[in-house]
ModelCIF file with pLDDT and N, C-alpha, C, O atoms, coordinates in Angstrom:
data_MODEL
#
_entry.id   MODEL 
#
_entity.id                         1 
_entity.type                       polymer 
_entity.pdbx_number_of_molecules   1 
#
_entity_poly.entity_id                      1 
_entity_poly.type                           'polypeptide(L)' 
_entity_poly.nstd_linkage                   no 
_entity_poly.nstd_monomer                   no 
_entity_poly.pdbx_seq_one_letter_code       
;(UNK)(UNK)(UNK)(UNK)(UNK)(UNK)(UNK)(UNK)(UNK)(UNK)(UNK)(UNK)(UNK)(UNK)(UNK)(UNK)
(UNK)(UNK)(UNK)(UNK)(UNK)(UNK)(UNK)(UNK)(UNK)(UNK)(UNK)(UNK)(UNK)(UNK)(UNK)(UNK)
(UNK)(UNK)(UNK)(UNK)(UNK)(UNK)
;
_entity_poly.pdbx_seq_one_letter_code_can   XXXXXXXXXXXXXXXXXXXXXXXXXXXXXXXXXXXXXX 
_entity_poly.pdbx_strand_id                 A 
#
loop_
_entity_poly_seq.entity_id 
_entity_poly_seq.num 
_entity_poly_seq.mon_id 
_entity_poly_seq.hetero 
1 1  UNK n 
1 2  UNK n 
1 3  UNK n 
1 4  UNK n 
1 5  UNK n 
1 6  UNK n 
1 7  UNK n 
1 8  UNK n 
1 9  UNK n 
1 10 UNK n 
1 11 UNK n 
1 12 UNK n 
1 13 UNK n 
1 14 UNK n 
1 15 UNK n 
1 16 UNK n 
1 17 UNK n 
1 18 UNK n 
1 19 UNK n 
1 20 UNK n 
1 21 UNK n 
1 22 UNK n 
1 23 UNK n 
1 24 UNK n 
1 25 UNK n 
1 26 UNK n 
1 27 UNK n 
1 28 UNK n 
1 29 UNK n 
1 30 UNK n 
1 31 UNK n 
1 32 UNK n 
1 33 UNK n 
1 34 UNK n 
1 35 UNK n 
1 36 UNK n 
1 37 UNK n 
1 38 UNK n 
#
_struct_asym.id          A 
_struct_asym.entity_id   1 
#
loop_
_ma_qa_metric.id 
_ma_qa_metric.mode 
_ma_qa_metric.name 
_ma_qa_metric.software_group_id 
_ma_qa_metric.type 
1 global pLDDT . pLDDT 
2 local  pLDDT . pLDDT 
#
_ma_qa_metric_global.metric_id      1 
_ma_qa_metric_global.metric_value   91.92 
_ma_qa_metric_global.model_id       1 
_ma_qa_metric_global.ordinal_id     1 
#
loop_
_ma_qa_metric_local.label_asym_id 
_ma_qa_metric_local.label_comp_id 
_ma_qa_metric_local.label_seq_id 
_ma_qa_metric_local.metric_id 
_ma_qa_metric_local.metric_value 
_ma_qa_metric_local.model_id 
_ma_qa_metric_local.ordinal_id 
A UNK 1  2 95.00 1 1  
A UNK 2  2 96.00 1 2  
A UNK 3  2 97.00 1 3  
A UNK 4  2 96.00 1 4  
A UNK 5  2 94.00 1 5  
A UNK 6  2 96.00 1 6  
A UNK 7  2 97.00 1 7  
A UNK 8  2 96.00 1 8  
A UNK 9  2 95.00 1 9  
A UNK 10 2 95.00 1 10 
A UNK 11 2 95.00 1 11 
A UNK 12 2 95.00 1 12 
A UNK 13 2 96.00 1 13 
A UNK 14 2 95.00 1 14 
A UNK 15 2 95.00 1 15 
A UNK 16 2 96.00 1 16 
A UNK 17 2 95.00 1 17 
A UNK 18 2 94.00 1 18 
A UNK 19 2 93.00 1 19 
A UNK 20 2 93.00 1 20 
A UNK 21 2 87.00 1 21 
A UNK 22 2 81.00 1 22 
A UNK 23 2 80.00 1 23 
A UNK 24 2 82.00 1 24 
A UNK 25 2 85.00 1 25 
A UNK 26 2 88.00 1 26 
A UNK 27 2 89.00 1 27 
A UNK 28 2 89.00 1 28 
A UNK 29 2 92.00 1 29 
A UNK 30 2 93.00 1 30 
A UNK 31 2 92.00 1 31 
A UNK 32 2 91.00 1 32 
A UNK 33 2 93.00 1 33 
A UNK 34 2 90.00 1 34 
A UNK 35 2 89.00 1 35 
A UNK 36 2 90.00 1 36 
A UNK 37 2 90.00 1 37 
A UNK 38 2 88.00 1 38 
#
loop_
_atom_site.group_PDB 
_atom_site.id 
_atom_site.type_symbol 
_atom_site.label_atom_id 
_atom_site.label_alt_id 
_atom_site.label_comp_id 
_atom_site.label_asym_id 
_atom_site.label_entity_id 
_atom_site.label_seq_id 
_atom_site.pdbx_PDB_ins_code 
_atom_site.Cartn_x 
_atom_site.Cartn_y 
_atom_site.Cartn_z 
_atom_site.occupancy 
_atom_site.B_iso_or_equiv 
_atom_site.pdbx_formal_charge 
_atom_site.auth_seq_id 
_atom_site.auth_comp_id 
_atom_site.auth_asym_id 
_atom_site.auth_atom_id 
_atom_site.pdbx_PDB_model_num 
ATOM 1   N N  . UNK A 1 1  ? -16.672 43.329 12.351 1.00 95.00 ? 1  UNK A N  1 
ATOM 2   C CA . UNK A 1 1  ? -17.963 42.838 12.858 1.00 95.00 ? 1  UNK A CA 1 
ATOM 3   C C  . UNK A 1 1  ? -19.030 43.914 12.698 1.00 95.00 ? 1  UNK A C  1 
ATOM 4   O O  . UNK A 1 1  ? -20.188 43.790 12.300 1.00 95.00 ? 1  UNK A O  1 
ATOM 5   N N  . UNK A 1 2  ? -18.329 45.069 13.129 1.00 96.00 ? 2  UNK A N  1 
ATOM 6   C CA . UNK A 1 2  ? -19.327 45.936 13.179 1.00 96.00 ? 2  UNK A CA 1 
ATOM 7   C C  . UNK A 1 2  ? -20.382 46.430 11.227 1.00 96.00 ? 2  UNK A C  1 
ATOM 8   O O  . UNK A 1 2  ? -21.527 46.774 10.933 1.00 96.00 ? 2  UNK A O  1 
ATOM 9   N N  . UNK A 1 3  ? -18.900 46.117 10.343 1.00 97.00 ? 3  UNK A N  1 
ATOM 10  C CA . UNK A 1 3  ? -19.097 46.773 9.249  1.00 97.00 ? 3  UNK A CA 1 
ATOM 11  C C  . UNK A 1 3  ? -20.578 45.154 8.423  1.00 97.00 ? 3  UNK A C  1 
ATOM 12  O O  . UNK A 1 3  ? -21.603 45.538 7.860  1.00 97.00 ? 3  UNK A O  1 
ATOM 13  N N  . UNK A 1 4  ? -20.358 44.045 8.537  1.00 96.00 ? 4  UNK A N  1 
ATOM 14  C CA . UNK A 1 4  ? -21.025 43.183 9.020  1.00 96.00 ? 4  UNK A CA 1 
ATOM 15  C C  . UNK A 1 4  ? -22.490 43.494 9.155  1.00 96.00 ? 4  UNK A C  1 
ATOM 16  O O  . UNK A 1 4  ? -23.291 43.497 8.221  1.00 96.00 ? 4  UNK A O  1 
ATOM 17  N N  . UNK A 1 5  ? -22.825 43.823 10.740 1.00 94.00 ? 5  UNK A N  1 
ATOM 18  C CA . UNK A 1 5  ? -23.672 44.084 10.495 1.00 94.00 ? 5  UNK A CA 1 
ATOM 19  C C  . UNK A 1 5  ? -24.264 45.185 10.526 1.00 94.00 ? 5  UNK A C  1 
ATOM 20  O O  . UNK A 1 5  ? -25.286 45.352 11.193 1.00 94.00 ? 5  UNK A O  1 
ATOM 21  N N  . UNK A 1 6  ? -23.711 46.107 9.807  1.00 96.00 ? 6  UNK A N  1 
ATOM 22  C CA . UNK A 1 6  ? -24.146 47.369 9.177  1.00 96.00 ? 6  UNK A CA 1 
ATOM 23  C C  . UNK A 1 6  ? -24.984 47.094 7.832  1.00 96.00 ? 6  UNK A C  1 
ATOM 24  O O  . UNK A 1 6  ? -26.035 47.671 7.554  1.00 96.00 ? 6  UNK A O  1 
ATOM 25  N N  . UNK A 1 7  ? -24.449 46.272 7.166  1.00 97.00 ? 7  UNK A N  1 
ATOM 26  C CA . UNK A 1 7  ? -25.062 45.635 6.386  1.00 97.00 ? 7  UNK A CA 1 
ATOM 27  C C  . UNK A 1 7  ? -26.284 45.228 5.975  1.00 97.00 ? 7  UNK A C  1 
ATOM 28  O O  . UNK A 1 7  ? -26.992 45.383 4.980  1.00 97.00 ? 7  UNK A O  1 
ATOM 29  N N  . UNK A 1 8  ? -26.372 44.317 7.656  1.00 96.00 ? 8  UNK A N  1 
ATOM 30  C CA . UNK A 1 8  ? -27.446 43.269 7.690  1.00 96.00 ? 8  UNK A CA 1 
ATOM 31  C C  . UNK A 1 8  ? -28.698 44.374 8.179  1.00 96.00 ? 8  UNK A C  1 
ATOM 32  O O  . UNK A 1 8  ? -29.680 44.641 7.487  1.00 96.00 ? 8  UNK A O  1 
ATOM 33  N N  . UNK A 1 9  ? -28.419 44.908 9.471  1.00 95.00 ? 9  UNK A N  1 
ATOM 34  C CA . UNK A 1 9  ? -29.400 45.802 10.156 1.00 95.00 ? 9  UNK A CA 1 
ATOM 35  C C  . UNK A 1 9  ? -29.150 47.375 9.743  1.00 95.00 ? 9  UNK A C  1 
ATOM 36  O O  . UNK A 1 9  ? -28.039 47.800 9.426  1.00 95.00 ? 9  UNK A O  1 
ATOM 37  N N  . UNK A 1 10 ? -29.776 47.797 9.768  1.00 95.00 ? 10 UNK A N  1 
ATOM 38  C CA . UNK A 1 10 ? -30.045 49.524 9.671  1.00 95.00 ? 10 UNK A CA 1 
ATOM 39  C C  . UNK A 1 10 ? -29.646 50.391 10.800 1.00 95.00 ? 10 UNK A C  1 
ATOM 40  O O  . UNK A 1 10 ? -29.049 51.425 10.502 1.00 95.00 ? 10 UNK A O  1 
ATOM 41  N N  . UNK A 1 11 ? -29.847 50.173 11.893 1.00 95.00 ? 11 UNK A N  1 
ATOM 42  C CA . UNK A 1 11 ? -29.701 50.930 12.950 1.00 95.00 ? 11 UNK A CA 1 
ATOM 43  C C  . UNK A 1 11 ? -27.727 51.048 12.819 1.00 95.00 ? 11 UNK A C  1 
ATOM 44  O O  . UNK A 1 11 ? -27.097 52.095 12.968 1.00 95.00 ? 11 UNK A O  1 
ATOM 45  N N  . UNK A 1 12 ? -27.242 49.954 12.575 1.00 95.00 ? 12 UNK A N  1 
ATOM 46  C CA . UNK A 1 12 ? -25.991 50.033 12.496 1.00 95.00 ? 12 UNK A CA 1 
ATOM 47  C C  . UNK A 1 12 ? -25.231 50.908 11.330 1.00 95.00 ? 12 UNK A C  1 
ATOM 48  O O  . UNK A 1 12 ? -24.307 51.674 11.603 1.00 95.00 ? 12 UNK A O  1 
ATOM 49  N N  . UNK A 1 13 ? -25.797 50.676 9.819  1.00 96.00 ? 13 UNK A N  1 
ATOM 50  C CA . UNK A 1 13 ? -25.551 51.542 9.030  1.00 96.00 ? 13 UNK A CA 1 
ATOM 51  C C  . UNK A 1 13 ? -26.370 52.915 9.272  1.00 96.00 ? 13 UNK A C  1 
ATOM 52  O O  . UNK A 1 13 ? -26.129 53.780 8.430  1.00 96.00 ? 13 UNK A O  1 
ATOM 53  N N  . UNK A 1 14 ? -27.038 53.166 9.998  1.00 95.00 ? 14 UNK A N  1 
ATOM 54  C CA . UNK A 1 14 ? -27.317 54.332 10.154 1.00 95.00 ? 14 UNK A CA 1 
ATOM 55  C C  . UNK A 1 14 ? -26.486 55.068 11.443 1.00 95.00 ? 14 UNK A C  1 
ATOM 56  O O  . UNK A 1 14 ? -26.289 56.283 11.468 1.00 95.00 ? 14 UNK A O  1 
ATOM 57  N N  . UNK A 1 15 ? -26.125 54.331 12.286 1.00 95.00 ? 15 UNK A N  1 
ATOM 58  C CA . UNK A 1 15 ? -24.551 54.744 12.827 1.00 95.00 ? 15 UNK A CA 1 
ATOM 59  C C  . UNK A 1 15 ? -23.412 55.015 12.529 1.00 95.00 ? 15 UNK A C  1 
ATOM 60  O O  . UNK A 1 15 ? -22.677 55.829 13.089 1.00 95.00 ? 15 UNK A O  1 
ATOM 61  N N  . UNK A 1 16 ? -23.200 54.394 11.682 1.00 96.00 ? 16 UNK A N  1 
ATOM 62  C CA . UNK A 1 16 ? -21.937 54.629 10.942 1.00 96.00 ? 16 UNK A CA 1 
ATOM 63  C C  . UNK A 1 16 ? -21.768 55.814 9.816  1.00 96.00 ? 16 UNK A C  1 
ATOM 64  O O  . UNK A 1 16 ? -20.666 56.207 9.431  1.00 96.00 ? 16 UNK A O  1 
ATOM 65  N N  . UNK A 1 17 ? -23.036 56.329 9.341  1.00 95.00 ? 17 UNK A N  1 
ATOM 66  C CA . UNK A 1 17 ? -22.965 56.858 8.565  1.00 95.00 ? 17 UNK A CA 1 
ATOM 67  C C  . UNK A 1 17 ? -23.289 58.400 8.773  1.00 95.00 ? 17 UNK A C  1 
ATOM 68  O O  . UNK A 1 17 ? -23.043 59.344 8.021  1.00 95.00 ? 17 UNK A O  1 
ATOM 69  N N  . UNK A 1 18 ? -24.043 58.374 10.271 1.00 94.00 ? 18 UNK A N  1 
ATOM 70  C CA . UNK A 1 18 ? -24.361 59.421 11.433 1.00 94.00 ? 18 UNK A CA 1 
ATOM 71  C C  . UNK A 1 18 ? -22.851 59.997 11.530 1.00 94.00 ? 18 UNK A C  1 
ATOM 72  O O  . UNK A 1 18 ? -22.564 61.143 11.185 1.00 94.00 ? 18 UNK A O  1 
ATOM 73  N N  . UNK A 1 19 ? -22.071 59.213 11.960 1.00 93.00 ? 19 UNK A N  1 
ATOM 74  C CA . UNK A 1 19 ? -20.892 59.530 12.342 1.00 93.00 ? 19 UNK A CA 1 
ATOM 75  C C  . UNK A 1 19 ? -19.592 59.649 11.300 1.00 93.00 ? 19 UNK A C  1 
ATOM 76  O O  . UNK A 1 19 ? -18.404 59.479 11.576 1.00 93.00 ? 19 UNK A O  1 
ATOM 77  N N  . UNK A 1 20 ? -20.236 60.020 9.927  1.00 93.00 ? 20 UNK A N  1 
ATOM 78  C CA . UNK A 1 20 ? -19.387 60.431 8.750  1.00 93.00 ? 20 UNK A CA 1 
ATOM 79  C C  . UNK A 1 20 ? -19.965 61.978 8.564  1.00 93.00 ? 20 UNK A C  1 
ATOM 80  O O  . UNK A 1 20 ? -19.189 62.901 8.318  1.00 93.00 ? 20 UNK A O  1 
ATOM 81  N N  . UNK A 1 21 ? -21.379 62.176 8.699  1.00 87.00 ? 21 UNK A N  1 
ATOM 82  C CA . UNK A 1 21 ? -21.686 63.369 8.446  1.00 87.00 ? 21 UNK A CA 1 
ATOM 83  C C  . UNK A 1 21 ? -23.312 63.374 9.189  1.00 87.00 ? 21 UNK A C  1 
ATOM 84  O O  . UNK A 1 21 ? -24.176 62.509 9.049  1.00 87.00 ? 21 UNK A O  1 
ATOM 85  N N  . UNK A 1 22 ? -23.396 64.749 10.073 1.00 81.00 ? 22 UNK A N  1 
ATOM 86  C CA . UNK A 1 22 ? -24.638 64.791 10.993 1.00 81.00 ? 22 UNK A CA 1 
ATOM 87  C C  . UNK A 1 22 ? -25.672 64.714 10.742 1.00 81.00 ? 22 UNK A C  1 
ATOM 88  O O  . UNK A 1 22 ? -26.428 64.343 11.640 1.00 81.00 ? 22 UNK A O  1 
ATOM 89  N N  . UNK A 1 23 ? -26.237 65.025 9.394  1.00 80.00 ? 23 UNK A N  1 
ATOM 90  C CA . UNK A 1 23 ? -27.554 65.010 8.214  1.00 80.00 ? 23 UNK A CA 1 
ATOM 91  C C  . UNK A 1 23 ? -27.743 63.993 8.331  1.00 80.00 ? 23 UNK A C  1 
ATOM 92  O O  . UNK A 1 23 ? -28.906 63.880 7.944  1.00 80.00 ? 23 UNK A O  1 
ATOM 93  N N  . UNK A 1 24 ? -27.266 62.679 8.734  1.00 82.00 ? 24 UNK A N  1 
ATOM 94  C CA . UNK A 1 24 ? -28.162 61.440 8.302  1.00 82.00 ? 24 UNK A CA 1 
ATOM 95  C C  . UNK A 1 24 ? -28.394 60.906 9.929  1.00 82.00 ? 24 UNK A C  1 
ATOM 96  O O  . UNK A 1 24 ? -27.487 60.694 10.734 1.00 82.00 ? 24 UNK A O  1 
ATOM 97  N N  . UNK A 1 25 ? -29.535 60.785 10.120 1.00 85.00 ? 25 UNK A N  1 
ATOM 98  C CA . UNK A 1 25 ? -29.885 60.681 11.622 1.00 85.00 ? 25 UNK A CA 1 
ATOM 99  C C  . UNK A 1 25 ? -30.151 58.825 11.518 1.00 85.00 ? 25 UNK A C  1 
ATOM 100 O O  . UNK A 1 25 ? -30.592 58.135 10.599 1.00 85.00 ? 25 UNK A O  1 
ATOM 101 N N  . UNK A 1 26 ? -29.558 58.396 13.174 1.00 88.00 ? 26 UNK A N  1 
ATOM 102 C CA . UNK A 1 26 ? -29.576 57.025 13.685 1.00 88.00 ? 26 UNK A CA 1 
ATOM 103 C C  . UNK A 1 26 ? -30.378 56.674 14.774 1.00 88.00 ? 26 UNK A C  1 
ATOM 104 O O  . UNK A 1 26 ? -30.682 57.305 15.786 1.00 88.00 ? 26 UNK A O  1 
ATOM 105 N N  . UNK A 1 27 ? -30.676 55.504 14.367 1.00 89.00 ? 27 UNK A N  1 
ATOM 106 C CA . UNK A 1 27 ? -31.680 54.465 16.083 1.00 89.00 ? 27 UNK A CA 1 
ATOM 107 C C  . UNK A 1 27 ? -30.375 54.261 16.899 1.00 89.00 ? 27 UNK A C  1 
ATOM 108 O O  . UNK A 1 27 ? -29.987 53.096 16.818 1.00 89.00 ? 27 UNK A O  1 
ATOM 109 N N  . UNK A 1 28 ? -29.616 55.030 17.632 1.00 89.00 ? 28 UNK A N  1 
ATOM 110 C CA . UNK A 1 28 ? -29.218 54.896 18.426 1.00 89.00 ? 28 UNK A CA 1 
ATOM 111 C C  . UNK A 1 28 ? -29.302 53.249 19.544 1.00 89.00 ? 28 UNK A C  1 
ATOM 112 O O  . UNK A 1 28 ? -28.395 52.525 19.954 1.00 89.00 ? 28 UNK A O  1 
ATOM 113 N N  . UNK A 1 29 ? -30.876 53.174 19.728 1.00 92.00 ? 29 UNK A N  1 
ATOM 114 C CA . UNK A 1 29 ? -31.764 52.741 20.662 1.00 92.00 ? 29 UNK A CA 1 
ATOM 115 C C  . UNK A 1 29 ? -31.558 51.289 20.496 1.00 92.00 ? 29 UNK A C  1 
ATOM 116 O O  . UNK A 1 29 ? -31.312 50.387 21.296 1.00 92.00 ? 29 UNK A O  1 
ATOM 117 N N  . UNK A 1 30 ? -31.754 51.339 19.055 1.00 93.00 ? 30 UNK A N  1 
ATOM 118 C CA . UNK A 1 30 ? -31.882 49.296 18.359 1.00 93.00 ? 30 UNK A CA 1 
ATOM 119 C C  . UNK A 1 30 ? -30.110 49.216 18.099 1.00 93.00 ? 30 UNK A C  1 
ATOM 120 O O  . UNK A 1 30 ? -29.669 48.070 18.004 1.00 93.00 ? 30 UNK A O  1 
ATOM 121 N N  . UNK A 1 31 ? -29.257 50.183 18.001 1.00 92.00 ? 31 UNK A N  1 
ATOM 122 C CA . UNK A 1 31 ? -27.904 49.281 18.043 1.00 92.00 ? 31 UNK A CA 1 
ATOM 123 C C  . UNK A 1 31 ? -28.051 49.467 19.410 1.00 92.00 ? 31 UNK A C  1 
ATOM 124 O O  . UNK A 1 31 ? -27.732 48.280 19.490 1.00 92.00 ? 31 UNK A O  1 
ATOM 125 N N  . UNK A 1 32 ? -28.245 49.842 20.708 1.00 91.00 ? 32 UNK A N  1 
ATOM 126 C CA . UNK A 1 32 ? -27.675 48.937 22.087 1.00 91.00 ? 32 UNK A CA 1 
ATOM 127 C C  . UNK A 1 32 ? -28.854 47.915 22.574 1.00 91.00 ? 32 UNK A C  1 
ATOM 128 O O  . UNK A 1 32 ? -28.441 47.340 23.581 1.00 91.00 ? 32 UNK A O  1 
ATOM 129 N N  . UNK A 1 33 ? -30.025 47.524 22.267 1.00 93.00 ? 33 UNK A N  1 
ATOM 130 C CA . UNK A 1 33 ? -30.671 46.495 22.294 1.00 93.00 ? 33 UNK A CA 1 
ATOM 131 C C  . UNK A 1 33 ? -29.765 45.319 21.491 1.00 93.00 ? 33 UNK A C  1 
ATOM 132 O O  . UNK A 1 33 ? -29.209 44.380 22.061 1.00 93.00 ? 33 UNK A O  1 
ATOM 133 N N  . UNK A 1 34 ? -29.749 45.499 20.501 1.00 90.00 ? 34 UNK A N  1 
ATOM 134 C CA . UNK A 1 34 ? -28.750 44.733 19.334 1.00 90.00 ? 34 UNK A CA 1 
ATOM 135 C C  . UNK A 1 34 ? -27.251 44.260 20.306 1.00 90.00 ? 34 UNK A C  1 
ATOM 136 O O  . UNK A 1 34 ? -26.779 43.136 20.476 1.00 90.00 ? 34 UNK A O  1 
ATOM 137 N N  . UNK A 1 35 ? -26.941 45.135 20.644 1.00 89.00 ? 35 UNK A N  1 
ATOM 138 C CA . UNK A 1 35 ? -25.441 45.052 21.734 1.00 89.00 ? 35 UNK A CA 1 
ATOM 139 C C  . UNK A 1 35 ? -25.766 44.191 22.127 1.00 89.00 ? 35 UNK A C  1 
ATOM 140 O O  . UNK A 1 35 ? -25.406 43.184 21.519 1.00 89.00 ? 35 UNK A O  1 
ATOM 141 N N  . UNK A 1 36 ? -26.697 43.980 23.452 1.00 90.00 ? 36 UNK A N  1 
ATOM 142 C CA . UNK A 1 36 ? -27.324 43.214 24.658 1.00 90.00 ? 36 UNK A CA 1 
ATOM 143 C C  . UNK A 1 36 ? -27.170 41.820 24.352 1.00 90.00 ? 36 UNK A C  1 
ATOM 144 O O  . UNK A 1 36 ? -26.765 41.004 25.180 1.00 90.00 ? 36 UNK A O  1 
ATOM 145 N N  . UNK A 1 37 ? -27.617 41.426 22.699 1.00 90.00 ? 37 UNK A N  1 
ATOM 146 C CA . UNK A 1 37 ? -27.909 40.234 22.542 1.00 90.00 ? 37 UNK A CA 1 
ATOM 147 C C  . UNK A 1 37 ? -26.407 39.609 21.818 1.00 90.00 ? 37 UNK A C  1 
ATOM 148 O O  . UNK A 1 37 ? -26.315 38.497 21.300 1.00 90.00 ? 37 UNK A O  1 
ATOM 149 N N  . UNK A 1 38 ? -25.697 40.256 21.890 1.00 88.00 ? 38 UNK A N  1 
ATOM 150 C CA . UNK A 1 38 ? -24.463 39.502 20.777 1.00 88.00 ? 38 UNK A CA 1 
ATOM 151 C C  . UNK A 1 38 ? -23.275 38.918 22.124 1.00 88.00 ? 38 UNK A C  1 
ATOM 152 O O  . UNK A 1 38 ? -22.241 38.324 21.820 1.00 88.00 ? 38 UNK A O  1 
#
């Protein structure tokens, strides 16, 4: 699900990819707004 919508939204691929290597910085903020609504 998650890989999904990593895809679709940014904030998610920019999480995922935060958390492969620290150089690429994430909206934290819009994946748990994003959370809220699923």
């Amino acid at each position: 699900r998650l890989k999904e919508l990593a895809m679709q939204r940014r904030c998610f691929g920019e999480l995922a990819i935060n958390l492969w290597h620290h150089r690429f910085r994430c909206d934290l903020h819009s994946c748990i707004n994003a959370l809220s609504q699923e």
